[in-house]
PDB file of N, CA and C in Angstrom:
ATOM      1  N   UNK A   1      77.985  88.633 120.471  1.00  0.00           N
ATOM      2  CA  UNK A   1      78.624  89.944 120.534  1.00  0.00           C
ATOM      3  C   UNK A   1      79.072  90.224 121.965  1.00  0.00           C
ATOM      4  N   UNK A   2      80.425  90.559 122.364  1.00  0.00           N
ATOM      5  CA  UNK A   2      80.906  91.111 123.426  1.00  0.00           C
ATOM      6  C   UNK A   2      80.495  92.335 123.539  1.00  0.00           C
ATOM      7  N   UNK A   3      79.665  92.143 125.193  1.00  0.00           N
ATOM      8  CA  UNK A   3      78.999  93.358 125.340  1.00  0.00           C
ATOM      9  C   UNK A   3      79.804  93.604 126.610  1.00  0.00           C
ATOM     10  N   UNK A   4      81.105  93.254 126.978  1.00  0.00           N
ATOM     11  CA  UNK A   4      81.430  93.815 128.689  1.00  0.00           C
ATOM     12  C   UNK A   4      82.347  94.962 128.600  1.00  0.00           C
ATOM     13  N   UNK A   5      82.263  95.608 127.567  1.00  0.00           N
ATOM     14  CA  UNK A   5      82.744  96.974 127.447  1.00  0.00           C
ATOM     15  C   UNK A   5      81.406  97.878 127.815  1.00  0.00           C
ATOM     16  N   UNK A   6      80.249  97.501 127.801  1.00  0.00           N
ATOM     17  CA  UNK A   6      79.411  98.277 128.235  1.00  0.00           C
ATOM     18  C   UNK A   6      79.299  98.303 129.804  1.00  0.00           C
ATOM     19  N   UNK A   7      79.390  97.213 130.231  1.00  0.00           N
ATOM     20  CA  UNK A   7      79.284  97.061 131.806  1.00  0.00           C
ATOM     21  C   UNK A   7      80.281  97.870 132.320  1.00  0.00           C
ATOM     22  N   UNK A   8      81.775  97.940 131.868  1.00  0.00           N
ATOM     23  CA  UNK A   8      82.831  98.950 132.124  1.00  0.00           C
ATOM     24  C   UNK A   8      82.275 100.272 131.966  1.00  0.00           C
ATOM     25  N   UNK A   9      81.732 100.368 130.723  1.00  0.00           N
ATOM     26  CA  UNK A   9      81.223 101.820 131.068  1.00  0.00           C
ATOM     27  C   UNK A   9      80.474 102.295 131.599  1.00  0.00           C
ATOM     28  N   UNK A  10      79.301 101.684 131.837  1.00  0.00           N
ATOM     29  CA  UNK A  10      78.713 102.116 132.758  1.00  0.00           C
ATOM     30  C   UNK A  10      79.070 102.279 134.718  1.00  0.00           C
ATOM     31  N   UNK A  11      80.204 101.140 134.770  1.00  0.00           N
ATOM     32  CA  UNK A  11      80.782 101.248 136.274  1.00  0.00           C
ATOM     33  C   UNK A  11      81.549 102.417 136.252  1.00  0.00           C
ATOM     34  N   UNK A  12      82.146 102.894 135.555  1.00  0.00           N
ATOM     35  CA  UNK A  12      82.857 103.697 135.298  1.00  0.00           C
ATOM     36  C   UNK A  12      82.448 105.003 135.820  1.00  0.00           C
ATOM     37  N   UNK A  13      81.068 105.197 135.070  1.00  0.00           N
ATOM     38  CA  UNK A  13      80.071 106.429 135.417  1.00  0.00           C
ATOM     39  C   UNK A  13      79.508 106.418 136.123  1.00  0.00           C
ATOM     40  N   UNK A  14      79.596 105.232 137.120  1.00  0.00           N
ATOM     41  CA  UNK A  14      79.103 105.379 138.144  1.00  0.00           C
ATOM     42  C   UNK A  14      79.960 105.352 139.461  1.00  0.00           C
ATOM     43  N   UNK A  15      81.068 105.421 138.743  1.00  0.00           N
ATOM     44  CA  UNK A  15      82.303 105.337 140.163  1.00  0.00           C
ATOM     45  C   UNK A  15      82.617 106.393 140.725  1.00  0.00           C
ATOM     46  N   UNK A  16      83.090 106.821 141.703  1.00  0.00           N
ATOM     47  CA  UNK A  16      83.092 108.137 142.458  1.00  0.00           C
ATOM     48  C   UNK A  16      85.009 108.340 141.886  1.00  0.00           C
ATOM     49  N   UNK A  17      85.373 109.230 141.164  1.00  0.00           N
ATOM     50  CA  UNK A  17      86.927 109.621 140.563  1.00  0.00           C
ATOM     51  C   UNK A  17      87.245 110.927 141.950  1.00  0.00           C
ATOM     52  N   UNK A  18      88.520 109.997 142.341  1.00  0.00           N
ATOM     53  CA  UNK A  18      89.230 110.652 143.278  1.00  0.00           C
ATOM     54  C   UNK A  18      90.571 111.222 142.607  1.00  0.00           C
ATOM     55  N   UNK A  19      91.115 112.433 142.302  1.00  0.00           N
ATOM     56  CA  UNK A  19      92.166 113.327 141.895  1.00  0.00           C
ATOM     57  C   UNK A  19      92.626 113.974 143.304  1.00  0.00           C
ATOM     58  N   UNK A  20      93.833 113.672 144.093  1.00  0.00           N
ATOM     59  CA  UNK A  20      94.169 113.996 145.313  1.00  0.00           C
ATOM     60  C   UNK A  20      93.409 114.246 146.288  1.00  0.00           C
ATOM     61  N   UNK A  21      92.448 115.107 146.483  1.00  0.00           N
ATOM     62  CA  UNK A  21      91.593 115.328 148.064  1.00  0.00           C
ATOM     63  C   UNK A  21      89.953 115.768 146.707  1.00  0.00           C
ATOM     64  N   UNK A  22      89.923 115.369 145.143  1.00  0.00           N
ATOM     65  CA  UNK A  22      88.978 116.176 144.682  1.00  0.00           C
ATOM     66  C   UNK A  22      88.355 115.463 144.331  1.00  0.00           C
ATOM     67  N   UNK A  23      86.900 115.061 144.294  1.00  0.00           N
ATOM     68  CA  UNK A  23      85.984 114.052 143.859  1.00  0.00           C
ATOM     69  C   UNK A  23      84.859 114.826 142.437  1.00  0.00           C
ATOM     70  N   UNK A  24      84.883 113.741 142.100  1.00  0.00           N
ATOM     71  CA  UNK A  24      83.882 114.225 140.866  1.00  0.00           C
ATOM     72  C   UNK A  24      83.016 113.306 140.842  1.00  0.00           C
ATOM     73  N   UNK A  25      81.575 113.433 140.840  1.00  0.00           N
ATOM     74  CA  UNK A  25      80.128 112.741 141.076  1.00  0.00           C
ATOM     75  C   UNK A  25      79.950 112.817 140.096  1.00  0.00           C
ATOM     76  N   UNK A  26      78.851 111.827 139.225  1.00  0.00           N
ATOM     77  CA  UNK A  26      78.468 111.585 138.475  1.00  0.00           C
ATOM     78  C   UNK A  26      77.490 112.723 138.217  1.00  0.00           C
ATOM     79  N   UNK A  27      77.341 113.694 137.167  1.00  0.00           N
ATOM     80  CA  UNK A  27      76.218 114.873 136.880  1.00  0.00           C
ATOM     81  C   UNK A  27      76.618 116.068 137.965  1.00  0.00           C
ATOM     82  N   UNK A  28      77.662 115.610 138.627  1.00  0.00           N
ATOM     83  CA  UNK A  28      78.000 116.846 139.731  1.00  0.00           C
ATOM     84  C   UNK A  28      78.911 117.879 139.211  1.00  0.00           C
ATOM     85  N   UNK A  29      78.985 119.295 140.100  1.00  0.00           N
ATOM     86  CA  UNK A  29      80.197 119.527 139.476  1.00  0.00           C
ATOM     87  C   UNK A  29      81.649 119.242 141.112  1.00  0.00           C
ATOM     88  N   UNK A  30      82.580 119.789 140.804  1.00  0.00           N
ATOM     89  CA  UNK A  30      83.722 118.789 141.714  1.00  0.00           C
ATOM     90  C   UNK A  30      83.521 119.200 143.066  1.00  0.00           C
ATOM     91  N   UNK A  31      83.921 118.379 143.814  1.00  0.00           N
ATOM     92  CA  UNK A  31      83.564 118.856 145.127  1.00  0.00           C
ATOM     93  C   UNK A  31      85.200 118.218 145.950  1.00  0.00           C
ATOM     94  N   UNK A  32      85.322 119.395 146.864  1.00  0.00           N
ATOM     95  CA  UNK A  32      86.716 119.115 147.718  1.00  0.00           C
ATOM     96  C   UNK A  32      86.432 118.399 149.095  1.00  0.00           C
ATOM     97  N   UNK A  33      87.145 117.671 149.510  1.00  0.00           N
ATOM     98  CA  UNK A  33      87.013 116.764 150.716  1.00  0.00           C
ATOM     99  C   UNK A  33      86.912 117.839 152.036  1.00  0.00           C
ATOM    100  N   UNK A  34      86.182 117.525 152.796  1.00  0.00           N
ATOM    101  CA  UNK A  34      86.379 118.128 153.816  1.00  0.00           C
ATOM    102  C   UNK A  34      85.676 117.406 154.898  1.00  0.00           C
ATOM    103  N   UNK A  35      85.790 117.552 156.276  1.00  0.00           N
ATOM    104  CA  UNK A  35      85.815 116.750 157.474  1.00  0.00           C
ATOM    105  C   UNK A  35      85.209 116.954 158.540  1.00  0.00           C
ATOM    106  N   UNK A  36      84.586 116.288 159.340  1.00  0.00           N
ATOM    107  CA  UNK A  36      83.498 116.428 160.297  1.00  0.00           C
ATOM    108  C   UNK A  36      84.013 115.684 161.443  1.00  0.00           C
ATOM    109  N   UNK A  37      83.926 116.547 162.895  1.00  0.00           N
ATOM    110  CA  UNK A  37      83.868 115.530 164.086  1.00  0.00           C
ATOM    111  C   UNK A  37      82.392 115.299 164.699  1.00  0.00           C
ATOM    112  N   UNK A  38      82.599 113.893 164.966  1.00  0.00           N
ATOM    113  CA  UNK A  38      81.041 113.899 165.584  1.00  0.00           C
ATOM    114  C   UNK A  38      81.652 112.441 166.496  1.00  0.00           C
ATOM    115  N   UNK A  39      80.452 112.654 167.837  1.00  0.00           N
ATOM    116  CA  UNK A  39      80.755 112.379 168.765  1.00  0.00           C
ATOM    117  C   UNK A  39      80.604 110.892 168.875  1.00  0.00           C
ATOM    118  N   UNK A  40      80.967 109.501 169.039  1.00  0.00           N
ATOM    119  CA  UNK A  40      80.666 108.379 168.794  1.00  0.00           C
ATOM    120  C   UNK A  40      79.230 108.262 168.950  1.00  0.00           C
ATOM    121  N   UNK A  41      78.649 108.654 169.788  1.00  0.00           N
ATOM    122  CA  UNK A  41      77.109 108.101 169.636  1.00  0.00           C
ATOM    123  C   UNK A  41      76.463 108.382 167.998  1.00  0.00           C
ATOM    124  N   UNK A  42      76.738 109.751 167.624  1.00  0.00           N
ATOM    125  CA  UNK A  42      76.014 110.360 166.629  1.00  0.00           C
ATOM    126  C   UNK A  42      76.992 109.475 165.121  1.00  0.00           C
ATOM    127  N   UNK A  43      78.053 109.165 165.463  1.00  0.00           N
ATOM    128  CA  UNK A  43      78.463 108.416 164.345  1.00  0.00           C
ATOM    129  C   UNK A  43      77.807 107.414 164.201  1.00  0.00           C
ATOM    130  N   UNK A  44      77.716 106.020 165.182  1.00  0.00           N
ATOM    131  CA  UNK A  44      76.878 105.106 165.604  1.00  0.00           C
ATOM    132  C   UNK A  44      75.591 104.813 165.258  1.00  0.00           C
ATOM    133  N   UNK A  45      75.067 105.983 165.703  1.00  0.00           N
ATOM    134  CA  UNK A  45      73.704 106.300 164.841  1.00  0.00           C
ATOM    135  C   UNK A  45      73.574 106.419 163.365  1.00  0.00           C
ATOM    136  N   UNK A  46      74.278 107.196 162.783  1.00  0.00           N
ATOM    137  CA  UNK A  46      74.429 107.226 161.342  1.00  0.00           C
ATOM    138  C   UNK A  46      74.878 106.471 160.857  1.00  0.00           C
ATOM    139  N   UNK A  47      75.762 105.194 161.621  1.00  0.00           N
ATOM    140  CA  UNK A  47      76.137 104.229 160.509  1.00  0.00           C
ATOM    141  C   UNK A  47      75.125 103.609 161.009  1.00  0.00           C
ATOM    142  N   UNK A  48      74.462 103.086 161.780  1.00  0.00           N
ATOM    143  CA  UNK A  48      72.703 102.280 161.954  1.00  0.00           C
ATOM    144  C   UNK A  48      72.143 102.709 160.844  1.00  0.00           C
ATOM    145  N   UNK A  49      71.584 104.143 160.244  1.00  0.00           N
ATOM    146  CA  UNK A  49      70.877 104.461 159.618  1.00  0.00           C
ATOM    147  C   UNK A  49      71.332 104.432 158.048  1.00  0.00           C
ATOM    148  N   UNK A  50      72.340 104.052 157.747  1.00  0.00           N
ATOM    149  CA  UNK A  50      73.125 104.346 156.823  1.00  0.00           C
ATOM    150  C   UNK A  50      73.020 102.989 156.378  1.00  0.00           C
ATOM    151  N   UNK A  51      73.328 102.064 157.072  1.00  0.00           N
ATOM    152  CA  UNK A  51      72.759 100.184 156.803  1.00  0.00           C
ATOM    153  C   UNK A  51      71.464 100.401 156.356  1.00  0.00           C
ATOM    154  N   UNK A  52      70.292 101.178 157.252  1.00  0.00           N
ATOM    155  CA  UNK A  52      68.800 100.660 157.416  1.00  0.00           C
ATOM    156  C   UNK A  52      68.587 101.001 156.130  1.00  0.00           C
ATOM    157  N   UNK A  53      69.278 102.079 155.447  1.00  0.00           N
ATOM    158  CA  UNK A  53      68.729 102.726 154.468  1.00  0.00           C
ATOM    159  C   UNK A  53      69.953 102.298 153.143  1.00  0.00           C
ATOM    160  N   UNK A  54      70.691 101.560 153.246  1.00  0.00           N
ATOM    161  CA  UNK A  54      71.500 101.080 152.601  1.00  0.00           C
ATOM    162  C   UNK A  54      72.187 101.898 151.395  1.00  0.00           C
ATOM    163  N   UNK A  55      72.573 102.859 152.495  1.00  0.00           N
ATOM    164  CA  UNK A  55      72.915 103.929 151.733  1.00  0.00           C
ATOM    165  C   UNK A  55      74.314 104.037 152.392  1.00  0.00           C
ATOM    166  N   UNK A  56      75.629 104.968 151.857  1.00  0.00           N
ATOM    167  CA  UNK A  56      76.609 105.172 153.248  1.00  0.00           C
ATOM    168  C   UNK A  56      76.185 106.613 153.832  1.00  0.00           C
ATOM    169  N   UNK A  57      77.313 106.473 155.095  1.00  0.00           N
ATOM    170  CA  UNK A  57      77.649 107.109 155.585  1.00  0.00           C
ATOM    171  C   UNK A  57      77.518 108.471 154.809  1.00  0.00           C
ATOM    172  N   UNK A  58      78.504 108.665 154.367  1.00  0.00           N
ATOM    173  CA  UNK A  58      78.764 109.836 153.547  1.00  0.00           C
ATOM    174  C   UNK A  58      77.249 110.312 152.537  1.00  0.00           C
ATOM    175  N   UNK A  59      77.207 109.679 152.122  1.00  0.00           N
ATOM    176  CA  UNK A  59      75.981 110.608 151.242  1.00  0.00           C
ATOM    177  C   UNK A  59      74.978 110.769 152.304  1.00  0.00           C
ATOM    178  N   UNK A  60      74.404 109.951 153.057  1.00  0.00           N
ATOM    179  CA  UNK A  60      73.233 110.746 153.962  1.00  0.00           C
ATOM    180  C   UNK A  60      73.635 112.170 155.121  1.00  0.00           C
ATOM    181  N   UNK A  61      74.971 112.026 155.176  1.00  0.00           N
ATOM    182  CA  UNK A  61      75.521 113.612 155.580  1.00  0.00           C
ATOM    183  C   UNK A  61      75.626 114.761 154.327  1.00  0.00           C
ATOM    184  N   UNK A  62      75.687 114.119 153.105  1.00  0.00           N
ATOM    185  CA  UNK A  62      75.615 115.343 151.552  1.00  0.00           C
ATOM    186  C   UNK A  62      74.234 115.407 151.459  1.00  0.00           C
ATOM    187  N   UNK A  63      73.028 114.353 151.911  1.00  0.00           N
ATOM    188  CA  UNK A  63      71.992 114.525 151.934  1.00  0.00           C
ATOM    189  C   UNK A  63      71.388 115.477 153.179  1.00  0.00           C
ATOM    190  N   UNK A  64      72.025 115.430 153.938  1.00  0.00           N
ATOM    191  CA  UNK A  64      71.402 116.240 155.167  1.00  0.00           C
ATOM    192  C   UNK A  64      71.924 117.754 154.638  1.00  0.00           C
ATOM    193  N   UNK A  65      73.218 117.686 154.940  1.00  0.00           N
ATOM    194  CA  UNK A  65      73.635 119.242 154.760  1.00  0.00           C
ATOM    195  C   UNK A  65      73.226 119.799 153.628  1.00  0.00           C
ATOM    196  N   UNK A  66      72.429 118.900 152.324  1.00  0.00           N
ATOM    197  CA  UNK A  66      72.128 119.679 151.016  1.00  0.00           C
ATOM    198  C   UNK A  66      70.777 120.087 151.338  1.00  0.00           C
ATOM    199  N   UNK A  67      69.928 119.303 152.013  1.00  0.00           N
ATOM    200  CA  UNK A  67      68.630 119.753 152.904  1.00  0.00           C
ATOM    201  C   UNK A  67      68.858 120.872 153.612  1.00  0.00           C
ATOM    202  N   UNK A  68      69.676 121.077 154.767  1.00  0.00           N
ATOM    203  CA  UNK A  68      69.544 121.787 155.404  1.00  0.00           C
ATOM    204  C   UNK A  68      69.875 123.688 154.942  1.00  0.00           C
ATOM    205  N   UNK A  69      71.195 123.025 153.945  1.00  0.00           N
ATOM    206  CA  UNK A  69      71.482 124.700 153.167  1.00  0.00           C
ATOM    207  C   UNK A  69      70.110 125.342 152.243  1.00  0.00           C
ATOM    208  N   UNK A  70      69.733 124.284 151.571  1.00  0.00           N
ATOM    209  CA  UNK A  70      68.377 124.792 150.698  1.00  0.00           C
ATOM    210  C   UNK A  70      67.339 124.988 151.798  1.00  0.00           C
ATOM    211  N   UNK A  71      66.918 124.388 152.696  1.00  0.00           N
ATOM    212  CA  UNK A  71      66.064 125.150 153.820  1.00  0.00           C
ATOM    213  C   UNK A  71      66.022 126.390 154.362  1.00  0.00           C
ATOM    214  N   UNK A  72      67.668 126.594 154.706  1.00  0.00           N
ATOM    215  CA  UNK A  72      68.017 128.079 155.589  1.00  0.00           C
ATOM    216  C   UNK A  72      68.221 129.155 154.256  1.00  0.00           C
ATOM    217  N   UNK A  73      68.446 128.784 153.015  1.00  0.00           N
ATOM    218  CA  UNK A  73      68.371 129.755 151.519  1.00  0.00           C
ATOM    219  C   UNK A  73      66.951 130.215 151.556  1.00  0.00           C
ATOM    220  N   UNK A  74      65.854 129.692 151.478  1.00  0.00           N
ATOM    221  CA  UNK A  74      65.051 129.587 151.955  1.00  0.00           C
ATOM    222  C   UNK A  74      64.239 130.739 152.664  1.00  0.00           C
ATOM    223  N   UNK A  75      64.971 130.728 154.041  1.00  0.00           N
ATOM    224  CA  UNK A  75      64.591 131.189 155.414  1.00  0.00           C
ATOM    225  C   UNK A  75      64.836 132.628 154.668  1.00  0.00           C
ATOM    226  N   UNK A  76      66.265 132.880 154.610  1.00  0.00           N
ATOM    227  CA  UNK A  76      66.931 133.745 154.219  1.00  0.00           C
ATOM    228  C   UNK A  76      65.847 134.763 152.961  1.00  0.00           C
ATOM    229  N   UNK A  77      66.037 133.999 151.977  1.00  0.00           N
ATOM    230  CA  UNK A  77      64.663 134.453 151.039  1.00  0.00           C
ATOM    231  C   UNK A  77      63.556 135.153 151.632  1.00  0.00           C
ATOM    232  N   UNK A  78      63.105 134.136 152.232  1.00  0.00           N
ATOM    233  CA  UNK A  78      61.614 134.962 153.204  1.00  0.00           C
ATOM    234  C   UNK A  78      61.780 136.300 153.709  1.00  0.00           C
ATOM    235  N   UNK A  79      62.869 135.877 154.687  1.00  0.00           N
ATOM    236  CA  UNK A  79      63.811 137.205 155.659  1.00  0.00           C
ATOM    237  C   UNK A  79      63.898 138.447 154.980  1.00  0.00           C
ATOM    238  N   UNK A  80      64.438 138.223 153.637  1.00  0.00           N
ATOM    239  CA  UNK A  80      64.543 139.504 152.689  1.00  0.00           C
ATOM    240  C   UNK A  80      63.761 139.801 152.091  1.00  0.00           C
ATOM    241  N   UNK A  81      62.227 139.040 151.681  1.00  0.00           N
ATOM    242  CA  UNK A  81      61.457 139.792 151.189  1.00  0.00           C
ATOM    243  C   UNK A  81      60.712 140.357 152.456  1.00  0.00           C
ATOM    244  N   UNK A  82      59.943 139.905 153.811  1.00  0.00           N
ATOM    245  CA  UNK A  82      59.581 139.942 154.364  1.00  0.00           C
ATOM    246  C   UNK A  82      60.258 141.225 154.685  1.00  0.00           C
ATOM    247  N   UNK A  83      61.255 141.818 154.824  1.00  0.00           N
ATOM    248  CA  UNK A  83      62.287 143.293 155.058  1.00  0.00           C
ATOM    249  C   UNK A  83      62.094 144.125 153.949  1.00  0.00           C
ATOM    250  N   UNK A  84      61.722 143.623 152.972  1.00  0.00           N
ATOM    251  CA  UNK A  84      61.854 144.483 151.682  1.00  0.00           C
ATOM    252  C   UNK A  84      59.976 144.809 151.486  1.00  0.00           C
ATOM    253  N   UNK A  85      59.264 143.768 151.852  1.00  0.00           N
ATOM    254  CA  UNK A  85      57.839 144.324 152.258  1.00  0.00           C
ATOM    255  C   UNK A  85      57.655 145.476 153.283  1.00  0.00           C
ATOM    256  N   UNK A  86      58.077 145.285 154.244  1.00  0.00           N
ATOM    257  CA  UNK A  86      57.942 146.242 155.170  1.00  0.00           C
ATOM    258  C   UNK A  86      58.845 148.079 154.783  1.00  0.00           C
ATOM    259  N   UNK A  87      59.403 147.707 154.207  1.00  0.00           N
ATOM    260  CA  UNK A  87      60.330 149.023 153.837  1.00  0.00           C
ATOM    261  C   UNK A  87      59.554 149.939 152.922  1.00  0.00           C
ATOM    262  N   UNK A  88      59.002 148.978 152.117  1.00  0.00           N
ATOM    263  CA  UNK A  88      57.718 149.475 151.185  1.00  0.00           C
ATOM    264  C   UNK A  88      56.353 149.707 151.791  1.00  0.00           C
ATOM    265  N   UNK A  89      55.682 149.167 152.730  1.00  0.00           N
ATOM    266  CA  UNK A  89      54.580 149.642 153.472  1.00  0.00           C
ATOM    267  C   UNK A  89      55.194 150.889 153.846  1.00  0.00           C
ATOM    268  N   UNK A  90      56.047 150.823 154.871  1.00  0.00           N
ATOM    269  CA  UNK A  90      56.645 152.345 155.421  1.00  0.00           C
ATOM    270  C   UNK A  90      57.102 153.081 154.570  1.00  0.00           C
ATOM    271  N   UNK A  91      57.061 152.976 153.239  1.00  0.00           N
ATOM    272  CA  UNK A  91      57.605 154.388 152.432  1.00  0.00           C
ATOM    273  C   UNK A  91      56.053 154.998 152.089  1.00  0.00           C
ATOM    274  N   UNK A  92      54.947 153.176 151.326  1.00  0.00           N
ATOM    275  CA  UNK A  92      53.956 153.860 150.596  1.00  0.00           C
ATOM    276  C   UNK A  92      52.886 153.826 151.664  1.00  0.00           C
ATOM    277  N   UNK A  93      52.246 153.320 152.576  1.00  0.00           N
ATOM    278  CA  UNK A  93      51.552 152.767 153.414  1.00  0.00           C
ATOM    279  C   UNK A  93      50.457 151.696 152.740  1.00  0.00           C
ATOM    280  N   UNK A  94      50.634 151.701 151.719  1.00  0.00           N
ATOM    281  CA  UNK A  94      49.564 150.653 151.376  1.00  0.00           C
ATOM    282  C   UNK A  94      49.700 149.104 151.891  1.00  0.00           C
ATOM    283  N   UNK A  95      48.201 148.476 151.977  1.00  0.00           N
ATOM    284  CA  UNK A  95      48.175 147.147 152.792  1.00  0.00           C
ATOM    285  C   UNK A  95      46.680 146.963 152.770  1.00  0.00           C
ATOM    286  N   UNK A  96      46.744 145.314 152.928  1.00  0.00           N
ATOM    287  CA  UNK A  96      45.544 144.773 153.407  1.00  0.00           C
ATOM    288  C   UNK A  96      44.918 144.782 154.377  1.00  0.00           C
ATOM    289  N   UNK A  97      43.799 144.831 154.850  1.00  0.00           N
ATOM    290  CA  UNK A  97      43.634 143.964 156.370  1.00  0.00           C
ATOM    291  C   UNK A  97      43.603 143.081 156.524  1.00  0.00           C
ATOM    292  N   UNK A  98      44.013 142.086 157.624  1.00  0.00           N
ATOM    293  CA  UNK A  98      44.261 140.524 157.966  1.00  0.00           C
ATOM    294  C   UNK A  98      42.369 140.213 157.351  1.00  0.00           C
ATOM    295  N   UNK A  99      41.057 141.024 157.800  1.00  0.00           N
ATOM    296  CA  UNK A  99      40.035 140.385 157.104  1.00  0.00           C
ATOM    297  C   UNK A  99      39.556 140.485 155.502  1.00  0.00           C
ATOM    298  N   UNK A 100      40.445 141.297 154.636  1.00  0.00           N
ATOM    299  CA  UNK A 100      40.377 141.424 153.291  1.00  0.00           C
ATOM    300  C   UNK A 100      41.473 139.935 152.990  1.00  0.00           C
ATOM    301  N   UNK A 101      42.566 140.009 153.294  1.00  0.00           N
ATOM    302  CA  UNK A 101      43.090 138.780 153.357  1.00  0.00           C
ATOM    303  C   UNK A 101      42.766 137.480 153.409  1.00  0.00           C
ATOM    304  N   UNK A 102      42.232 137.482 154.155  1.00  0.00           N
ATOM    305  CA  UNK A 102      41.525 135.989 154.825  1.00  0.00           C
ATOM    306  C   UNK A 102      40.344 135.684 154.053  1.00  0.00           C
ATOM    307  N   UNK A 103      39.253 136.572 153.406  1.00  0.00           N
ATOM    308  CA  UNK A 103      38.634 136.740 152.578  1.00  0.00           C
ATOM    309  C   UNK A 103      39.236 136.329 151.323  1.00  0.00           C
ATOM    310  N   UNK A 104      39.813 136.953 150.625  1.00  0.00           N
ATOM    311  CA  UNK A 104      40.496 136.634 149.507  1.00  0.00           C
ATOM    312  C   UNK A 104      41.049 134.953 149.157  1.00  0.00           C
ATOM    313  N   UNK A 105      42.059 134.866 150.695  1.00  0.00           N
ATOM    314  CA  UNK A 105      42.398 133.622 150.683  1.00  0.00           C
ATOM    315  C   UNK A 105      41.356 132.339 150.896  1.00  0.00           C
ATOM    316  N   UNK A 106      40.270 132.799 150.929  1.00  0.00           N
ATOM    317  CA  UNK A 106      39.026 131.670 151.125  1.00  0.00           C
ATOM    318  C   UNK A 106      38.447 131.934 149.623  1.00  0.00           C
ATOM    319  N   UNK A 107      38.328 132.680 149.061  1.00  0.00           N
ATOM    320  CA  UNK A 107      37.659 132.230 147.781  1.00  0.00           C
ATOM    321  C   UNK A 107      38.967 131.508 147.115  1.00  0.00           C
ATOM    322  N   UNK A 108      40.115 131.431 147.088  1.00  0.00           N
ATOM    323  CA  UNK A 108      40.546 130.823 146.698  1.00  0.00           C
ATOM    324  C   UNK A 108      40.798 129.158 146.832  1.00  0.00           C
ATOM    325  N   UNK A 109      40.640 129.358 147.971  1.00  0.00           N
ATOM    326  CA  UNK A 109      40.782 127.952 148.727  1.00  0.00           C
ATOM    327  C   UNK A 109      39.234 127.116 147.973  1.00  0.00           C
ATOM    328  N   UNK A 110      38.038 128.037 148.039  1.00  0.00           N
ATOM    329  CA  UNK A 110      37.023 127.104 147.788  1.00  0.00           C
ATOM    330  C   UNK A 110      37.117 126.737 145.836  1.00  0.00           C
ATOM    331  N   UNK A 111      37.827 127.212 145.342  1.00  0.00           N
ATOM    332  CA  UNK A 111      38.114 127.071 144.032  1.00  0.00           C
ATOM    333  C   UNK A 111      38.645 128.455 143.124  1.00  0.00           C
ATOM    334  N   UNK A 112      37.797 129.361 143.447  1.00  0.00           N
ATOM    335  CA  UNK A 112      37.409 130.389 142.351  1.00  0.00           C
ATOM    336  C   UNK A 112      38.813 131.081 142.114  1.00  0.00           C
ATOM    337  N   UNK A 113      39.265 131.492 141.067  1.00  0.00           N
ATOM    338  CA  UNK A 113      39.773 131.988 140.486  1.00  0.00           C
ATOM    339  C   UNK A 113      39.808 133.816 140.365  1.00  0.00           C
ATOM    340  N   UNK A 114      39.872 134.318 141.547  1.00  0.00           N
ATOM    341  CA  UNK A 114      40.022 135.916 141.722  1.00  0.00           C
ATOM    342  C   UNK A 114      41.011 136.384 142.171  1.00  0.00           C
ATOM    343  N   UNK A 115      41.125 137.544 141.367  1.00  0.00           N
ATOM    344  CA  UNK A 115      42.012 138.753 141.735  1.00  0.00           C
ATOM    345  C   UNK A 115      42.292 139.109 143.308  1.00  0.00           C
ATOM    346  N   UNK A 116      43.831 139.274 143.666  1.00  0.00           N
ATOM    347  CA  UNK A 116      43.606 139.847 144.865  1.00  0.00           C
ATOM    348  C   UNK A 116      43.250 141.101 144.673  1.00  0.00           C
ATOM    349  N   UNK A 117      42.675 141.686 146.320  1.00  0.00           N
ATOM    350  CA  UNK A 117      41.936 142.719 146.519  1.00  0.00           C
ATOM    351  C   UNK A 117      43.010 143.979 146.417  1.00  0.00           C
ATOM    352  N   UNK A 118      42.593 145.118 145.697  1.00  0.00           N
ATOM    353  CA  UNK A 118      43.959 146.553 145.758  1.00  0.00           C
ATOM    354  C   UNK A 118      44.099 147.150 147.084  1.00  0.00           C
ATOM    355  N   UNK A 119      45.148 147.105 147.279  1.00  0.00           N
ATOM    356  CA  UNK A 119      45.746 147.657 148.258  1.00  0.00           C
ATOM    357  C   UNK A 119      45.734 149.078 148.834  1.00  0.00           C
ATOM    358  N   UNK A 120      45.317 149.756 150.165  1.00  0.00           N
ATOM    359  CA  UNK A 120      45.065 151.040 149.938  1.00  0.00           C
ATOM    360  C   UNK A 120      45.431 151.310 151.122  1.00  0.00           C
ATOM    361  N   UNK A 121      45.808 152.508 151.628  1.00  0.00           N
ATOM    362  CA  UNK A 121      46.095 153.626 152.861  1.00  0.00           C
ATOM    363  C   UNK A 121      45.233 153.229 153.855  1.00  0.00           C
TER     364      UNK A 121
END
């Protein structure tokens, strides 16, 4: 049985489809070309690392910058609850003390399974 219609298909789905400047990844949705200067050393470097890891160029920069946006989303997250905590202490005053806290967070740590402590004026 001729099976090299399968090998086609599968290269297929695994080929990167270029439509003028628009790429479509396999499970991705489309992504538009866009361009980076970087200074010969730092290119240099990344194509070293890009061999070591036998990966290219290009994806360990979609790998960095996809790291780095979900990191600073992240930050951002914190930022706004951390603002949205405080807005709420200053309306209700309720809060822990750093030693009800630290308490709490040690029975947990040693296993047990408790309630945090209620919060009060």
């Amino acid at each position: 049985m001729d099976t090299s219609w399968r090998w086609w298909l599968f290269s297929f789905r695994q080929a990167k489809v270029i439509t003028g400047n628009t790429f479509c990844y396999p499970e991705e949705t489309m992504a538009t070309a866009t361009s980076i200067k970087l200074d010969d050393d730092l290119k240099n470097r990344l194509q070293h690392l890009a061999e070591a890891r036998r990966r290219s160029a290009h994806w360990i920069m979609r790998e960095a910058i996809t790291q780095y946006v979900e990191r600073e989303e992240k930050r951002e997250a914190l930022l706004r609850d951390a603002q949205h905590a405080w807005e709420d202490y200053q309306k209700t005053g309720l809060h822990l003390t750093m030693e009800e806290a630290d308490e709490w967070l040690a029975q947990l740590e040693a296993g047990r399974d408790v309630e945090p402590p209620a919060c009060h004026k």
